[in-house]
C-alpha atoms as a PDB file:
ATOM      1  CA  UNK A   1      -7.307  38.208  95.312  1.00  0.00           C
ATOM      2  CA  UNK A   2      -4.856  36.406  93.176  1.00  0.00           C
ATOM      3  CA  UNK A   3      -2.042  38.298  90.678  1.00  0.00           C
ATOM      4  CA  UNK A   4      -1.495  37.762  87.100  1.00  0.00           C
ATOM      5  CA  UNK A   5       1.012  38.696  85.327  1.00  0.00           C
ATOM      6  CA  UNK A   6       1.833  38.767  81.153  1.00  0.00           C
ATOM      7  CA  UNK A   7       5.210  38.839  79.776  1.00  0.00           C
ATOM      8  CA  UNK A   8       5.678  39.298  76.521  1.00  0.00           C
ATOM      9  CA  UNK A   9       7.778  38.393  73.720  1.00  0.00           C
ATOM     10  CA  UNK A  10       9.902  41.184  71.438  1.00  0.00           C
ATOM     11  CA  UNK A  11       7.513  41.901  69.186  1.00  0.00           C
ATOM     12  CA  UNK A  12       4.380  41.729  71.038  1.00  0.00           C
ATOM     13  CA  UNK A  13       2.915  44.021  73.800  1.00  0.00           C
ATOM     14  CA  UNK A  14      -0.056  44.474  75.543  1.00  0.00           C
ATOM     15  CA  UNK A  15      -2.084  45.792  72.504  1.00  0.00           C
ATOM     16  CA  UNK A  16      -2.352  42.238  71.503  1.00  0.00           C
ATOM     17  CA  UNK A  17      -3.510  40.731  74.656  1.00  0.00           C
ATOM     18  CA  UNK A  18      -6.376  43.559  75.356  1.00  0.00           C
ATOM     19  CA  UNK A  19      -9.056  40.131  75.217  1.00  0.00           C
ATOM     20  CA  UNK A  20      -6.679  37.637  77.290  1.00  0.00           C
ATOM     21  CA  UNK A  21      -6.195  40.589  79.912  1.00  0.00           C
ATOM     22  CA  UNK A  22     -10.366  41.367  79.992  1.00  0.00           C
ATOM     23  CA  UNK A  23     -11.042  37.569  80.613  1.00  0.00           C
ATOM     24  CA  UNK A  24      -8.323  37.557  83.574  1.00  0.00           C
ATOM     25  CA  UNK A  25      -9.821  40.340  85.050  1.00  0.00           C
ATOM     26  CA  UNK A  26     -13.361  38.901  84.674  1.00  0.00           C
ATOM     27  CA  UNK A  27     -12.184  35.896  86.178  1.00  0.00           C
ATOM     28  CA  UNK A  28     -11.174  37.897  89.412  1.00  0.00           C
ATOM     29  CA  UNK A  29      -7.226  37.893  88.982  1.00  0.00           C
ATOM     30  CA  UNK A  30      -5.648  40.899  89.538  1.00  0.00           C
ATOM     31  CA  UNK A  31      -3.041  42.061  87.010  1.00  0.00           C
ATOM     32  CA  UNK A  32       0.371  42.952  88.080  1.00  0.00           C
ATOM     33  CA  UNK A  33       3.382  44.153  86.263  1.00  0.00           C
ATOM     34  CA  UNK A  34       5.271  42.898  89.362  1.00  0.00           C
ATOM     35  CA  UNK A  35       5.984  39.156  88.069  1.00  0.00           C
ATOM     36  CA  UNK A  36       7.461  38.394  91.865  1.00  0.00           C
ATOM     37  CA  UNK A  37       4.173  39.188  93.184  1.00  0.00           C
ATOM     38  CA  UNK A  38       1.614  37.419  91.070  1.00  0.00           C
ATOM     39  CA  UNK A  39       0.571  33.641  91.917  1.00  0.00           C
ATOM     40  CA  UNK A  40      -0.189  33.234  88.237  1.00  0.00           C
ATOM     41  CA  UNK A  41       2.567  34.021  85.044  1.00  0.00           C
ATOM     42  CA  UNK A  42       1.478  34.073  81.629  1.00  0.00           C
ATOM     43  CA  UNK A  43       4.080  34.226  78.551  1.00  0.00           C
ATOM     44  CA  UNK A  44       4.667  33.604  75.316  1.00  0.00           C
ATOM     45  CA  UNK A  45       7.455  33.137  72.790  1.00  0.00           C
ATOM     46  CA  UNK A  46      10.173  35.057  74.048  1.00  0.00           C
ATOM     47  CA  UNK A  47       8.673  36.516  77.097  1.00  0.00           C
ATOM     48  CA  UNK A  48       9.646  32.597  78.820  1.00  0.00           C
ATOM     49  CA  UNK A  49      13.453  34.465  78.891  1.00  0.00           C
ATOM     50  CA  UNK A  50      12.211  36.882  81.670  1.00  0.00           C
ATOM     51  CA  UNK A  51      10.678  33.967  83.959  1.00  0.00           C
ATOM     52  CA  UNK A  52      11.852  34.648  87.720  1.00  0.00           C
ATOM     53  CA  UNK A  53      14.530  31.960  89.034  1.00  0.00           C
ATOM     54  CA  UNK A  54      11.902  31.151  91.852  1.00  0.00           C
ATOM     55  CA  UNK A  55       8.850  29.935  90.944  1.00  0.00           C
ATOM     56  CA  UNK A  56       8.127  27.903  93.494  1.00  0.00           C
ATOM     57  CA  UNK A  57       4.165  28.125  94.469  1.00  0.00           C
ATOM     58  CA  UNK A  58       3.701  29.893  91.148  1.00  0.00           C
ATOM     59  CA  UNK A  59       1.523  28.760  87.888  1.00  0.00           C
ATOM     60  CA  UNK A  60       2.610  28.707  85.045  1.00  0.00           C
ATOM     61  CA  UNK A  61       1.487  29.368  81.395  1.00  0.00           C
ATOM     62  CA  UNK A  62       4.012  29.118  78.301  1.00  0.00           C
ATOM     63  CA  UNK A  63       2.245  30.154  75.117  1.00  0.00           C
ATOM     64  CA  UNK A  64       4.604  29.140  71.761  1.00  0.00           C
ATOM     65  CA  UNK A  65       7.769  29.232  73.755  1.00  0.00           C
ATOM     66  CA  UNK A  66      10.905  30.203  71.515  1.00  0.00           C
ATOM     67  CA  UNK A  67      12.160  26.957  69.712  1.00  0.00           C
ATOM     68  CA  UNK A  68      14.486  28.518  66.792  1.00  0.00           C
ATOM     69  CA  UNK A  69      13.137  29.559  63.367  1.00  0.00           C
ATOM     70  CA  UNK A  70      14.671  28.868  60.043  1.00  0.00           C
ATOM     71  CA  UNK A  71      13.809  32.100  58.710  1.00  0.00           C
ATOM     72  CA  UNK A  72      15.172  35.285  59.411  1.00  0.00           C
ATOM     73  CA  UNK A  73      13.796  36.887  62.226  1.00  0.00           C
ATOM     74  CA  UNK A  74      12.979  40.327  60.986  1.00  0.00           C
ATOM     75  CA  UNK A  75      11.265  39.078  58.107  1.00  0.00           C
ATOM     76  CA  UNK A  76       9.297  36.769  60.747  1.00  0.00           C
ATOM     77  CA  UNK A  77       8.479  39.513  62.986  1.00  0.00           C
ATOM     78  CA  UNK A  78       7.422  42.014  60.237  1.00  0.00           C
ATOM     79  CA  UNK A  79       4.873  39.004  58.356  1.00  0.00           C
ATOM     80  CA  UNK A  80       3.650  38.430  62.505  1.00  0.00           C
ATOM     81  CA  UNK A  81       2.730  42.825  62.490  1.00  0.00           C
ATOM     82  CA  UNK A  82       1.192  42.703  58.854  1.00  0.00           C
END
């Protein structure tokens, strides 16, 4: 059976991936906290920092990776929770 794995960004967790996690799982990928293990990473905005060096043999899925932001950031992260 293949491995996912989810890393997240700073100010998101795995409260707000519950659905993406259920659809993984129904799909018949495992998920792993051990990012060396799985065959399949998924991240998104800042969670792309934590990436392994090797990922050779590995998929890869980078959801809105970190490009900068104008704004200041923890008025951006508080307006993301509300």
């Amino acid at each position: 059976m293949s491995r996912a794995a989810i890393l997240y960004g700073f100010s998101e967790g795995p409260a707000h991936a519950w659905r993406l996690r259920l659809c993984l799982e129904q799909a018949g990928l495992a998920l792993t906290t051990d990012v060396q293990a799985a065959q399949v990473i998924i991240t998104h905005s800042a969670g792309s920092f934590f990436l392994p060096e090797n990922l050779q043999d590995k998929t890869v899925i980078i959801f809105n990776p970190v490009c900068g932001t104008p704004r200041v950031l923890p008025k951006v992260m508080t307006q993301k929770i509300w």
